[in-house]
PDB file of N, CA and C in Angstrom:
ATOM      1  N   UNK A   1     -36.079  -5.510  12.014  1.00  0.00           N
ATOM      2  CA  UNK A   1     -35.074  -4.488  12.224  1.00  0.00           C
ATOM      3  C   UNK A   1     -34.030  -4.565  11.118  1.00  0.00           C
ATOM      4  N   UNK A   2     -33.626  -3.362  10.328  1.00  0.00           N
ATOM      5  CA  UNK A   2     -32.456  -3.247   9.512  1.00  0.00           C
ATOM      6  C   UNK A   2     -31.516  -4.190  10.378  1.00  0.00           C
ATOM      7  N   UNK A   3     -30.512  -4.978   9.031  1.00  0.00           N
ATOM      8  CA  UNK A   3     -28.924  -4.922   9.300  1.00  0.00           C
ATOM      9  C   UNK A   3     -28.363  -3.642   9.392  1.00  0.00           C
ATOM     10  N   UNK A   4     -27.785  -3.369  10.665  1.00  0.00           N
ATOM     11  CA  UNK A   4     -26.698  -1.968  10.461  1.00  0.00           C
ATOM     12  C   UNK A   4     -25.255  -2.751  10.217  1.00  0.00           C
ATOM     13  N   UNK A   5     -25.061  -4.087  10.281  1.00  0.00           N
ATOM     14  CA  UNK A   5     -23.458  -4.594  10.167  1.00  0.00           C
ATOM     15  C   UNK A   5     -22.509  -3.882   8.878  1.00  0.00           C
ATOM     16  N   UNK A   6     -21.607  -3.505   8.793  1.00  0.00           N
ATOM     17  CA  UNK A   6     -20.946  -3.534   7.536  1.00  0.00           C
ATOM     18  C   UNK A   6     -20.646  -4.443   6.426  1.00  0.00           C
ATOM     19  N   UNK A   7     -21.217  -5.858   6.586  1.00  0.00           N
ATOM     20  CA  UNK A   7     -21.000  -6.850   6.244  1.00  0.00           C
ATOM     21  C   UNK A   7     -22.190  -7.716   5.873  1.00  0.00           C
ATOM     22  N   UNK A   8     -22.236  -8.486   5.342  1.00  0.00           N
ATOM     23  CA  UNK A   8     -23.494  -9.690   5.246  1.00  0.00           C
ATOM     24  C   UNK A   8     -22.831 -11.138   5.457  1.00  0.00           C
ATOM     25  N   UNK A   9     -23.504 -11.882   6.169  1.00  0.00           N
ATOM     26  CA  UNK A   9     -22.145 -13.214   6.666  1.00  0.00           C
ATOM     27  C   UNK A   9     -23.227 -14.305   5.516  1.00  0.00           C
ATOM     28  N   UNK A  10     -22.633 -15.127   4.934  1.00  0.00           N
ATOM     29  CA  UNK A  10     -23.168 -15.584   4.269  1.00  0.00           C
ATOM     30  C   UNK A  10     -23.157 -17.180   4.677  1.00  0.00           C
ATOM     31  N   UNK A  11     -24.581 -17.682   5.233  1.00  0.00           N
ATOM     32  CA  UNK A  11     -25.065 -18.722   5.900  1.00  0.00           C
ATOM     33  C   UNK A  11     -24.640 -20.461   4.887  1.00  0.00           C
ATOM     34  N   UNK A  12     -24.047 -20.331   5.595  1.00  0.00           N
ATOM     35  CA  UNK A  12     -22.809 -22.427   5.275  1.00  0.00           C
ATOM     36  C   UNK A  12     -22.980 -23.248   6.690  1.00  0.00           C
ATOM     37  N   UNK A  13     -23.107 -24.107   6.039  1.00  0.00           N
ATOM     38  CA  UNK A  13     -22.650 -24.959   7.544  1.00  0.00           C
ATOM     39  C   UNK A  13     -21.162 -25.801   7.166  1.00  0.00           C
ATOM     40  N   UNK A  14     -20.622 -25.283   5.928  1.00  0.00           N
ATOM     41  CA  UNK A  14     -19.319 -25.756   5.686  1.00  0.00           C
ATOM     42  C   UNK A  14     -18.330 -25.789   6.727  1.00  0.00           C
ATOM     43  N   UNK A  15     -18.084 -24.798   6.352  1.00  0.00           N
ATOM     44  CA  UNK A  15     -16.738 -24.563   7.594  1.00  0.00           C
ATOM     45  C   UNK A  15     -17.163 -24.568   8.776  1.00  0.00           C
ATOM     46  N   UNK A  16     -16.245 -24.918   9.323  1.00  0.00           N
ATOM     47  CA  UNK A  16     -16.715 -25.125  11.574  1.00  0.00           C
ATOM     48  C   UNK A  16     -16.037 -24.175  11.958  1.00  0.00           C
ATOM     49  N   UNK A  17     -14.733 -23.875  11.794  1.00  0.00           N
ATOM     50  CA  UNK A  17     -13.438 -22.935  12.209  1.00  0.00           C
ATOM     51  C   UNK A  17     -13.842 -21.510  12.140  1.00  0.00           C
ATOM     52  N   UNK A  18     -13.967 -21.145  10.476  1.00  0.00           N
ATOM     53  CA  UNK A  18     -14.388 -19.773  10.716  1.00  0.00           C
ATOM     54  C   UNK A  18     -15.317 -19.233   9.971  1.00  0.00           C
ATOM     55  N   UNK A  19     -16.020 -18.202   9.198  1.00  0.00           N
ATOM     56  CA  UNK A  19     -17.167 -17.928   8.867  1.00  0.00           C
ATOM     57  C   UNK A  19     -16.854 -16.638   7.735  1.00  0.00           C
ATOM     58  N   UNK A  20     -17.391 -16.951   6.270  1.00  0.00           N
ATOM     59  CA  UNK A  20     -17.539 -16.814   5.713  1.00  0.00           C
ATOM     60  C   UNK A  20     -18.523 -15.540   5.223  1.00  0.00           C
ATOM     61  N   UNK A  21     -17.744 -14.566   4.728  1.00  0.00           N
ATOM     62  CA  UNK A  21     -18.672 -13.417   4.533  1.00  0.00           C
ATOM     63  C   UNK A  21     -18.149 -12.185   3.241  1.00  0.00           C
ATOM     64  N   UNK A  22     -19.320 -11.673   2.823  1.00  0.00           N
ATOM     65  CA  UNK A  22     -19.207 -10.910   1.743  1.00  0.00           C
ATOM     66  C   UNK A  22     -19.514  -9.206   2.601  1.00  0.00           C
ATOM     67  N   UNK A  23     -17.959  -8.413   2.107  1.00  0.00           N
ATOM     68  CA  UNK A  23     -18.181  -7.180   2.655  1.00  0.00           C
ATOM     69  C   UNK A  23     -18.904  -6.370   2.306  1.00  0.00           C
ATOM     70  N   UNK A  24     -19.493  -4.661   2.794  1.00  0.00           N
ATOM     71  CA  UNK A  24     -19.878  -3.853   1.902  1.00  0.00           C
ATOM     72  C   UNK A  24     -19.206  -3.403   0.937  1.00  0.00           C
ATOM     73  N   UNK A  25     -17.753  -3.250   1.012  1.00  0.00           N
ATOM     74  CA  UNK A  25     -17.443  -3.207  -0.571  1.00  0.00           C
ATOM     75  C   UNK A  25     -17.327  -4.153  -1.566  1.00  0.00           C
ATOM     76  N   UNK A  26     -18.320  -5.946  -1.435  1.00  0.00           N
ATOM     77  CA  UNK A  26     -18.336  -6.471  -2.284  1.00  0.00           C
ATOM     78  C   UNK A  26     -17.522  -7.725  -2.486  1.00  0.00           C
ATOM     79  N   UNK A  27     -16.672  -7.334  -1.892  1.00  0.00           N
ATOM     80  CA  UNK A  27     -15.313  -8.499  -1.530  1.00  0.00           C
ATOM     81  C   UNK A  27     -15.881  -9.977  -0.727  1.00  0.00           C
ATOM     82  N   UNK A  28     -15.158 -11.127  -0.959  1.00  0.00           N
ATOM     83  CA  UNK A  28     -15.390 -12.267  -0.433  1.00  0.00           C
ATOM     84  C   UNK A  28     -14.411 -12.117   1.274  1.00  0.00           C
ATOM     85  N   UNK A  29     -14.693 -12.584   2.188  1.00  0.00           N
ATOM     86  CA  UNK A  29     -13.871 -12.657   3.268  1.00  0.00           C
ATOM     87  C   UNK A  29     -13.883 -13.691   4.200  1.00  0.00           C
ATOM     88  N   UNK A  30     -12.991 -14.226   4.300  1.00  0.00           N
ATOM     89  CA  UNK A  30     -13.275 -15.701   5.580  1.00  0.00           C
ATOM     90  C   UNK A  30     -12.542 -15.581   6.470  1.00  0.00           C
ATOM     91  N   UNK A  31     -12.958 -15.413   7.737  1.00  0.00           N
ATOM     92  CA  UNK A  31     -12.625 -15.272   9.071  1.00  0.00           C
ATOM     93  C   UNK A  31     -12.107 -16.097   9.841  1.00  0.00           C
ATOM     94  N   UNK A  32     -11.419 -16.125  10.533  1.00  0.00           N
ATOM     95  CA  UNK A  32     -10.893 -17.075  11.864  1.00  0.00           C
ATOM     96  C   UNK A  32     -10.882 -16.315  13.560  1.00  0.00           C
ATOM     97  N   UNK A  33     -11.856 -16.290  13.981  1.00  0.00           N
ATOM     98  CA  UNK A  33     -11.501 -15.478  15.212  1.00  0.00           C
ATOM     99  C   UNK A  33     -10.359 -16.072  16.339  1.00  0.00           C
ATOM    100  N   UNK A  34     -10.430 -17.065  16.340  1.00  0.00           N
ATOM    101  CA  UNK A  34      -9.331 -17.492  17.041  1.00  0.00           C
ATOM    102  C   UNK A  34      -8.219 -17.563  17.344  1.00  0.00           C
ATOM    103  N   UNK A  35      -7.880 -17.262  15.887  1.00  0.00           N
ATOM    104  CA  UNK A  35      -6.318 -16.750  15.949  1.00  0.00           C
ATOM    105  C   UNK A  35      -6.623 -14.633  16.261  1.00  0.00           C
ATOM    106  N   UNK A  36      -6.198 -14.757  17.363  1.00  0.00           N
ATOM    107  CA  UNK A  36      -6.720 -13.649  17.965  1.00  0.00           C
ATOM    108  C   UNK A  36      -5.797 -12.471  18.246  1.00  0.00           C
ATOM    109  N   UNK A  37      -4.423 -12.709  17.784  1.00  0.00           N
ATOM    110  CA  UNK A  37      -3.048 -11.884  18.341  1.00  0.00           C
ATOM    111  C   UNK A  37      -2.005 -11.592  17.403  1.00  0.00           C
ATOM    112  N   UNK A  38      -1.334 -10.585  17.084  1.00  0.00           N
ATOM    113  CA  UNK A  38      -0.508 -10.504  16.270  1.00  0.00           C
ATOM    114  C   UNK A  38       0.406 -11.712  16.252  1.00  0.00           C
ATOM    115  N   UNK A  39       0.872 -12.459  17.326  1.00  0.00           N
ATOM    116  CA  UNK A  39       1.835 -13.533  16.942  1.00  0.00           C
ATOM    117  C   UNK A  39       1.290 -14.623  16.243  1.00  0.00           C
ATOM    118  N   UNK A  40       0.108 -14.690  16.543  1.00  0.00           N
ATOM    119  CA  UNK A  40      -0.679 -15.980  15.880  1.00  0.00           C
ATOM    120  C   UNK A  40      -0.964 -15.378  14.561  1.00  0.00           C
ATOM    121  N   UNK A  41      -1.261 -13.954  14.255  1.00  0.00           N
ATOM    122  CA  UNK A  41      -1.646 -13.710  12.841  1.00  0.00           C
ATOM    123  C   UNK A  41      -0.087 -13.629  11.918  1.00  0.00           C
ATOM    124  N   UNK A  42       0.963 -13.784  12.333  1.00  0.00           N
ATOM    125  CA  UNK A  42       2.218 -13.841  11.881  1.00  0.00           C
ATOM    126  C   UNK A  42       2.488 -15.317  11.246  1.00  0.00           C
ATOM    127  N   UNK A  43       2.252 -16.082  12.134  1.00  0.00           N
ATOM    128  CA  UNK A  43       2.263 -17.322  11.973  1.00  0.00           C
ATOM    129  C   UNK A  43       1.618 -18.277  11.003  1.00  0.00           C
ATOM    130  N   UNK A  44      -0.015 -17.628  11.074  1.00  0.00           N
ATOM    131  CA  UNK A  44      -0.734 -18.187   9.735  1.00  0.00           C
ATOM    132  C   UNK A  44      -1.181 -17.468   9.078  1.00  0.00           C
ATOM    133  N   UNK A  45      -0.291 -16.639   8.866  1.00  0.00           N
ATOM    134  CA  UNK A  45       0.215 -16.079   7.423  1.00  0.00           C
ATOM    135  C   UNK A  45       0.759 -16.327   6.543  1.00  0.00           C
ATOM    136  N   UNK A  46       2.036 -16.680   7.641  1.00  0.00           N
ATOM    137  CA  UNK A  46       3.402 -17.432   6.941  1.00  0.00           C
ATOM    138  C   UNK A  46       2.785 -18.569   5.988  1.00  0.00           C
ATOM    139  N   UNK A  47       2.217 -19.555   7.673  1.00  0.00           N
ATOM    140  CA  UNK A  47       1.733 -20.915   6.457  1.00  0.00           C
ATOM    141  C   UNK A  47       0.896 -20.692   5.532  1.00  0.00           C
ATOM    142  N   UNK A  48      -0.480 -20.068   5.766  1.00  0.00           N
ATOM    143  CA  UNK A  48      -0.814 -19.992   4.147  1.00  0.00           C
ATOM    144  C   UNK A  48      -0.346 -19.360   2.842  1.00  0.00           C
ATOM    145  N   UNK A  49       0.605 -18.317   3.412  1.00  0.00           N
ATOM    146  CA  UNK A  49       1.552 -18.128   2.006  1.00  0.00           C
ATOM    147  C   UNK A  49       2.304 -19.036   1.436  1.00  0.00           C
ATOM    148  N   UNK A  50       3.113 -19.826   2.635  1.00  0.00           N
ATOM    149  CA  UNK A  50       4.021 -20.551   2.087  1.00  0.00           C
ATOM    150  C   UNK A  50       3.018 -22.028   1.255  1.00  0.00           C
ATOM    151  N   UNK A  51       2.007 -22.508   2.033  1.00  0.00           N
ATOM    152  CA  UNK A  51       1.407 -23.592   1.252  1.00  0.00           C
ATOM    153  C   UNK A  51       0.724 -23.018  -0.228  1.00  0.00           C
ATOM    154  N   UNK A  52       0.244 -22.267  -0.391  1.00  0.00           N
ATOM    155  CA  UNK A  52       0.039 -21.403  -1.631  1.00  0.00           C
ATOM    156  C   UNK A  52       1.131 -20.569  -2.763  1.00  0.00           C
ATOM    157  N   UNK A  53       2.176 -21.281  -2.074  1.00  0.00           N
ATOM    158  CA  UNK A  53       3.213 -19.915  -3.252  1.00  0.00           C
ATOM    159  C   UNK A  53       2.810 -18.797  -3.241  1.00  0.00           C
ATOM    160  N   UNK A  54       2.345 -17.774  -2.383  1.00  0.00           N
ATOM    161  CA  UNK A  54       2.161 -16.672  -2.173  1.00  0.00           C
ATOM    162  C   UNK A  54       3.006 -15.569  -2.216  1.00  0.00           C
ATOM    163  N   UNK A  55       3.098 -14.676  -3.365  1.00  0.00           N
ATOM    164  CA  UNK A  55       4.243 -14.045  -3.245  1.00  0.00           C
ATOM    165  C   UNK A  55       3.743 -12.296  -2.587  1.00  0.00           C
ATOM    166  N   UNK A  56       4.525 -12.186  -1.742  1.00  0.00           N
ATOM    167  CA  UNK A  56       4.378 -10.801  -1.085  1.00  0.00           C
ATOM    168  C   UNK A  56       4.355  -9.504  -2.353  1.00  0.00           C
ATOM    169  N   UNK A  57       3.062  -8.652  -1.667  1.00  0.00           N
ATOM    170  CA  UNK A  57       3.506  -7.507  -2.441  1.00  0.00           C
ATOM    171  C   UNK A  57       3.332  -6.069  -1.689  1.00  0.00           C
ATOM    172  N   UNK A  58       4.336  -5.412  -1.504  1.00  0.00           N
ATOM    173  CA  UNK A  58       4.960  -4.960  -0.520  1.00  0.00           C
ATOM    174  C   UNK A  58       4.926  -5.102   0.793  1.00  0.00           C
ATOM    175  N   UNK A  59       4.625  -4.055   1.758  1.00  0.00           N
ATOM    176  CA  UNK A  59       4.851  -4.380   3.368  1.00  0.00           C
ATOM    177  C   UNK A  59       3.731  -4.791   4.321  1.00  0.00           C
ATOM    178  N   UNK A  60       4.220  -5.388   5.233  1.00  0.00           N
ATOM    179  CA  UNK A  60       3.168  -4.956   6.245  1.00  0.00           C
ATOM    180  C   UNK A  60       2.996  -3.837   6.620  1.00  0.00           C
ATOM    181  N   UNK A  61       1.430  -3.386   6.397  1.00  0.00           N
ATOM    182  CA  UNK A  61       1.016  -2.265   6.893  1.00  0.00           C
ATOM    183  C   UNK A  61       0.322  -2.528   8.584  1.00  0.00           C
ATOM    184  N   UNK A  62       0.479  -1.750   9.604  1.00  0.00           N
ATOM    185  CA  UNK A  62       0.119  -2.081  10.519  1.00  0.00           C
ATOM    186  C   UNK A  62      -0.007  -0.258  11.298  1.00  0.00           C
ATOM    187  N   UNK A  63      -1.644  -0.159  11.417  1.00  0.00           N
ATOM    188  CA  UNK A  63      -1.720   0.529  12.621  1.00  0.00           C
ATOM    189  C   UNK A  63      -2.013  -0.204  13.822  1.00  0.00           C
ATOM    190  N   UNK A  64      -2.255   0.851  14.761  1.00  0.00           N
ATOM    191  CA  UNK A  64      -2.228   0.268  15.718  1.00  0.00           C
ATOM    192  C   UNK A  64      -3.086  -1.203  16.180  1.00  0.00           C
ATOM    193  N   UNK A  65      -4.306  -1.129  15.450  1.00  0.00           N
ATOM    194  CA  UNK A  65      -5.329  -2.242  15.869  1.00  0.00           C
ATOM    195  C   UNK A  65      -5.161  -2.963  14.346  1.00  0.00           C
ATOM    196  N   UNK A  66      -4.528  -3.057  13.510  1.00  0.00           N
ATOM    197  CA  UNK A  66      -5.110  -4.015  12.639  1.00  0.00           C
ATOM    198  C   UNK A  66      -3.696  -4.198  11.747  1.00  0.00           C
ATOM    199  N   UNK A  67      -3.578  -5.471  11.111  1.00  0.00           N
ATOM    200  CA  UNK A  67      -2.434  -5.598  10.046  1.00  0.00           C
ATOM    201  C   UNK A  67      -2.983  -6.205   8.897  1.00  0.00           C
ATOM    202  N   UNK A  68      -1.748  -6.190   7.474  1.00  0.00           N
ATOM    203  CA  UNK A  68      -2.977  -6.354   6.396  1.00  0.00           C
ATOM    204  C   UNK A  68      -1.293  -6.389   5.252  1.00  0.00           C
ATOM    205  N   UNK A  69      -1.487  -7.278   4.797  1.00  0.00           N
ATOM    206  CA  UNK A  69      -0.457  -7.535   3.915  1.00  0.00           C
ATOM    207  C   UNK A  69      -0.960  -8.244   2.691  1.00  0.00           C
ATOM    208  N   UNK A  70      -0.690  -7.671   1.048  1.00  0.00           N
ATOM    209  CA  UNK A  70      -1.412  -8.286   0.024  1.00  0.00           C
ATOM    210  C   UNK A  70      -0.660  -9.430  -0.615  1.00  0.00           C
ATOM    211  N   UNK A  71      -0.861 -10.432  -1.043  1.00  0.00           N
ATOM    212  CA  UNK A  71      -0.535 -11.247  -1.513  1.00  0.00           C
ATOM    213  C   UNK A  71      -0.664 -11.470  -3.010  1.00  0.00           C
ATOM    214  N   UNK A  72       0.111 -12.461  -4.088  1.00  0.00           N
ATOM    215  CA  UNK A  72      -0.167 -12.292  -5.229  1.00  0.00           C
ATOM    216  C   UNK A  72       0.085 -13.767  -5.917  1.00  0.00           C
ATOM    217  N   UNK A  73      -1.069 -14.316  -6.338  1.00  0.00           N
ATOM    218  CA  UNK A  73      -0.681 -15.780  -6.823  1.00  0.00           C
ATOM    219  C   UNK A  73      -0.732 -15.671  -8.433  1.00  0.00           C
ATOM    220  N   UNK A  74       0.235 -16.378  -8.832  1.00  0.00           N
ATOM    221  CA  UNK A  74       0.503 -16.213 -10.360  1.00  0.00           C
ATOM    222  C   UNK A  74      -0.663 -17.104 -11.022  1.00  0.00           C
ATOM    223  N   UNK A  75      -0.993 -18.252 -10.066  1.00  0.00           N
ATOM    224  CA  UNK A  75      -2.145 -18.875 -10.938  1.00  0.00           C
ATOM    225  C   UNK A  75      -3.366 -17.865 -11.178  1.00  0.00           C
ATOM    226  N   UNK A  76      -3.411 -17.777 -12.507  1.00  0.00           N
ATOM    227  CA  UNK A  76      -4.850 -16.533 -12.907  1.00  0.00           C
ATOM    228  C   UNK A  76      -4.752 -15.353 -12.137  1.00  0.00           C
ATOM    229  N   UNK A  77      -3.585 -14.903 -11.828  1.00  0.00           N
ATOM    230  CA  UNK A  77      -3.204 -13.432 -11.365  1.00  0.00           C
ATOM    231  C   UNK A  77      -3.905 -13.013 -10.108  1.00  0.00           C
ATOM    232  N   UNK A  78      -4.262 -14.035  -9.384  1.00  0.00           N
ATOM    233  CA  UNK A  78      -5.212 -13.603  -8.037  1.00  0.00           C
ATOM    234  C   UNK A  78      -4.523 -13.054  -7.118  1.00  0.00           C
ATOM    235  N   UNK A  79      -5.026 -11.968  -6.720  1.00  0.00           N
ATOM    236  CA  UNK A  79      -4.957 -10.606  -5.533  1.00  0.00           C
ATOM    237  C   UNK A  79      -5.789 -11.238  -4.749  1.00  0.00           C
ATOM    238  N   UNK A  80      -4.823 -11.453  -3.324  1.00  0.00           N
ATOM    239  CA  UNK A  80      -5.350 -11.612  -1.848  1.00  0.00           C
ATOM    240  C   UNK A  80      -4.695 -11.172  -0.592  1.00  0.00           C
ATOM    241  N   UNK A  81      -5.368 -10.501   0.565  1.00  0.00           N
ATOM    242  CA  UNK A  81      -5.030  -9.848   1.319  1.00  0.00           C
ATOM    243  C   UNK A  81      -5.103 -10.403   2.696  1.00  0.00           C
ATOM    244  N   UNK A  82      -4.455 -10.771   3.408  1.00  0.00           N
ATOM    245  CA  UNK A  82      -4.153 -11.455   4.598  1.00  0.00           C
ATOM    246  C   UNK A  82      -3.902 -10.916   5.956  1.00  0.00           C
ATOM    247  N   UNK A  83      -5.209 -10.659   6.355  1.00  0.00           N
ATOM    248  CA  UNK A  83      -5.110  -9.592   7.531  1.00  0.00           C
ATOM    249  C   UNK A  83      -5.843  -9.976   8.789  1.00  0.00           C
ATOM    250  N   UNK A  84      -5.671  -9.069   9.815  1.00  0.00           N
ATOM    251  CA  UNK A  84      -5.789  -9.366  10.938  1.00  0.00           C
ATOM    252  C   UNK A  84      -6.176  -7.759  11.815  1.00  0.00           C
ATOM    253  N   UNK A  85      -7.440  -7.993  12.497  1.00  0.00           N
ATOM    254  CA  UNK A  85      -7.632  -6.666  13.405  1.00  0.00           C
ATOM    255  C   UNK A  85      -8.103  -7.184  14.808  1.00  0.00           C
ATOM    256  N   UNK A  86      -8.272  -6.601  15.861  1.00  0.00           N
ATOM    257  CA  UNK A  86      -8.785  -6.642  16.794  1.00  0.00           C
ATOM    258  C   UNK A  86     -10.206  -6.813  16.943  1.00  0.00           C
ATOM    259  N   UNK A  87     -11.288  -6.553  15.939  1.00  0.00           N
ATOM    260  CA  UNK A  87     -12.415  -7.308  15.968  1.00  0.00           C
ATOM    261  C   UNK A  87     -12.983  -8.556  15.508  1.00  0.00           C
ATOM    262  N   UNK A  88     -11.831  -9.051  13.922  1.00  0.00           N
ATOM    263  CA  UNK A  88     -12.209 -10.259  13.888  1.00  0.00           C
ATOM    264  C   UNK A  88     -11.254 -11.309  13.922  1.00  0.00           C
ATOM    265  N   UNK A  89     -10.127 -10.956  13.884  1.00  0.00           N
ATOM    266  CA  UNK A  89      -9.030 -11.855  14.296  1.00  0.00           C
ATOM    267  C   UNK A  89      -8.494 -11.601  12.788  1.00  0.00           C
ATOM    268  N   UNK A  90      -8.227 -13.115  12.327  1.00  0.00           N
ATOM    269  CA  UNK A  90      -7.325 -13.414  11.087  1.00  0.00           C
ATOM    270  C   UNK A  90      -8.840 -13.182  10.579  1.00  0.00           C
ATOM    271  N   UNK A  91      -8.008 -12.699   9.099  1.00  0.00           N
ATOM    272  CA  UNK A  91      -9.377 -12.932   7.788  1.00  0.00           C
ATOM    273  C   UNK A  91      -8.178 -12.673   6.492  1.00  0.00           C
ATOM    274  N   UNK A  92      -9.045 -13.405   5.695  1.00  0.00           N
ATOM    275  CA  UNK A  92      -8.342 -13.311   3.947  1.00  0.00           C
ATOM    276  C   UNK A  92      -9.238 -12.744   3.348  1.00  0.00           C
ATOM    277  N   UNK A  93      -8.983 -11.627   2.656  1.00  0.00           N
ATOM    278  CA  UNK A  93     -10.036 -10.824   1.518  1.00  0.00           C
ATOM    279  C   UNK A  93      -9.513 -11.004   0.094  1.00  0.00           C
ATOM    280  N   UNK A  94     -10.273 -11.130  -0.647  1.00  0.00           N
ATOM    281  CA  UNK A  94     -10.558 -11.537  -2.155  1.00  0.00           C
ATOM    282  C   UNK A  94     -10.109  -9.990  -2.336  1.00  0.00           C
ATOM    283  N   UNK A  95      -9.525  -9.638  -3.305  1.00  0.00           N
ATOM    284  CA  UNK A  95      -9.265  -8.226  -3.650  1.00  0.00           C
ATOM    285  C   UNK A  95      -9.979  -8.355  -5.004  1.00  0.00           C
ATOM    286  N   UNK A  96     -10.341  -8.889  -5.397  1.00  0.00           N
ATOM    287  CA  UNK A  96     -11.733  -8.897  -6.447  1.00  0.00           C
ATOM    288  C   UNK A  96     -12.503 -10.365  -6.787  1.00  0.00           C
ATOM    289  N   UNK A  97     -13.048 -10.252  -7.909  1.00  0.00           N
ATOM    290  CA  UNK A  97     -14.237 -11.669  -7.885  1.00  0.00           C
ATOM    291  C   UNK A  97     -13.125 -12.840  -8.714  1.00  0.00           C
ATOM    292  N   UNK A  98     -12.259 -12.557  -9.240  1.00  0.00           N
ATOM    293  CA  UNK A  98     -10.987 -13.634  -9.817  1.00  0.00           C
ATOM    294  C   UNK A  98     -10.460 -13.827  -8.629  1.00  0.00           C
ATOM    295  N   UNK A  99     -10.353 -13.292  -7.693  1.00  0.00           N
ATOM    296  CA  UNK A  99      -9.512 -13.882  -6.856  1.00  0.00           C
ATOM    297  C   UNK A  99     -10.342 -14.605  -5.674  1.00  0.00           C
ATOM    298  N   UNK A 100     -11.879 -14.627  -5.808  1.00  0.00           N
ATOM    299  CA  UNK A 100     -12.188 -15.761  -5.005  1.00  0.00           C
ATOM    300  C   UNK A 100     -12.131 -17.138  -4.874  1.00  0.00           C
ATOM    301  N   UNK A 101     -12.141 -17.631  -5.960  1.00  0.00           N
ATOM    302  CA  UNK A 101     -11.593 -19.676  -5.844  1.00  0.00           C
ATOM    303  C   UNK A 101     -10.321 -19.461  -5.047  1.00  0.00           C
ATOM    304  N   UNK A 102      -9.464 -18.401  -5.209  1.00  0.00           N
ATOM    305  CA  UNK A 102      -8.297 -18.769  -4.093  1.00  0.00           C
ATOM    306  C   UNK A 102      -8.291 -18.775  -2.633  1.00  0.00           C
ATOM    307  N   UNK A 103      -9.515 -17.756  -2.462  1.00  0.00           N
ATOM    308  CA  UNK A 103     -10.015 -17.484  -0.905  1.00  0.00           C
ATOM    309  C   UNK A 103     -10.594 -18.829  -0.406  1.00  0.00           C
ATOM    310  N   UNK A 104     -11.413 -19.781  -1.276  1.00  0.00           N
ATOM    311  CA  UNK A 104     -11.959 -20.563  -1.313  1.00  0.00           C
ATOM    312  C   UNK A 104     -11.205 -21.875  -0.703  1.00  0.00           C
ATOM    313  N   UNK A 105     -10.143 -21.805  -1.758  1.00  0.00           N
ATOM    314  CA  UNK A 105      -8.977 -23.164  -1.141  1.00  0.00           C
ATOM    315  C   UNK A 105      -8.401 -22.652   0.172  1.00  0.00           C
ATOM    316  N   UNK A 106      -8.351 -21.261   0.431  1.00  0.00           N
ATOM    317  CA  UNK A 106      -7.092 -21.268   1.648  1.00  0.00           C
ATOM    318  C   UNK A 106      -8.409 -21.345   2.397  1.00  0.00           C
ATOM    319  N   UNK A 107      -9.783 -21.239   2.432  1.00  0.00           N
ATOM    320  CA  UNK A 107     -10.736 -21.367   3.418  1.00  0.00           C
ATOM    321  C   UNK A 107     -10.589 -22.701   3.947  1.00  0.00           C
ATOM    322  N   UNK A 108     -10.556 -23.631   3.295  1.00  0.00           N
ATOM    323  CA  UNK A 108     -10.771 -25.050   3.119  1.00  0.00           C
ATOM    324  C   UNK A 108      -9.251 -25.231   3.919  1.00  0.00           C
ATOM    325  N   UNK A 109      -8.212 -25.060   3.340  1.00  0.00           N
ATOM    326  CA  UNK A 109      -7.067 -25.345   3.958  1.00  0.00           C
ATOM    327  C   UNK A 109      -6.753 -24.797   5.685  1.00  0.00           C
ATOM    328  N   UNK A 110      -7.214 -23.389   5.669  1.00  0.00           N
ATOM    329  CA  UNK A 110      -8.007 -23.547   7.508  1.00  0.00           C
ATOM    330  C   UNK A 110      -8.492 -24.034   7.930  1.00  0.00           C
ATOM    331  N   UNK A 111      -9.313 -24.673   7.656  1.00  0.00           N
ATOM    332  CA  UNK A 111     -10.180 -25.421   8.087  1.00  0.00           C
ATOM    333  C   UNK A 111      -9.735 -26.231   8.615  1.00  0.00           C
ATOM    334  N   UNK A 112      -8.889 -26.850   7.871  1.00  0.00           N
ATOM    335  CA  UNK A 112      -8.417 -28.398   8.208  1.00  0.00           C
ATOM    336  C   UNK A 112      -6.902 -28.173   9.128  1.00  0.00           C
ATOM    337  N   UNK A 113      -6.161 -26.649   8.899  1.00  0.00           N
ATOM    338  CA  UNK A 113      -4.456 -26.668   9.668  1.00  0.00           C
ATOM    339  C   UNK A 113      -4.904 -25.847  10.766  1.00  0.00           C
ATOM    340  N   UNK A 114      -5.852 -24.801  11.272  1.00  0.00           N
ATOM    341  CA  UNK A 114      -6.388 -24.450  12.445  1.00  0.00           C
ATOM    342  C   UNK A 114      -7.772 -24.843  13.336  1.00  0.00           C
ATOM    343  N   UNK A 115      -7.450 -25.958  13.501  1.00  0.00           N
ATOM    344  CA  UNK A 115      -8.853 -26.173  14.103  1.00  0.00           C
ATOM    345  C   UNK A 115      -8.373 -26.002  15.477  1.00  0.00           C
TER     346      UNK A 115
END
């Protein structure tokens, strides 16, 4: 049977916490379902911005089911997006292929501050 997912999850036994996947538009994405609620997606946000020097670039955008705020690290100019919806909880998206080693460390750094 076809995949109909929008997504392809890409098979690790790395991480335990959350799960690792490449979107249809191409992007890297690592998931946390657990953190499951806007207060919890507020929260480890904060910390992985703040443990990353993450500097905000503009607002939170928030409809009703989902929030999504971009981030900007000066090391090698990496674009990352720190969001949260009602189907998969928290997730960080690579906003292109330079900015995956950063998705990479904050994967790793979940790993180990939300278990």
């Amino acid at each position: 049977m076809k995949n109909l997912l929008p997504f392809k999850p890409i098979k690790q036994n790395y991480f335990k916490v959350g799960e690792l996947w490449r979107g249809a538009d191409g992007n890297l994405n690592y998931t946390i379902g657990a953190i499951n609620t806007p207060a919890k997606y507020f929260s480890a946000r904060d910390k992985v911005a703040k443990h990353f020097h993450l500097m905000p670039i503009g607002f939170t955008c928030s409809p009703l089911d989902a929030l999504t705020r971009p981030y900007f690290c000066w090391r090698n100019f990496a674009v990352i997006r720190l969001e949260w919806d009602i189907w998969c909880g928290f997730f960080v998206s690579a906003a292109n292929p330079r900015s995956e080693w950063l998705l990479m460390k904050i994967a790793t750094f979940c790993e180990s501050e939300f278990k």
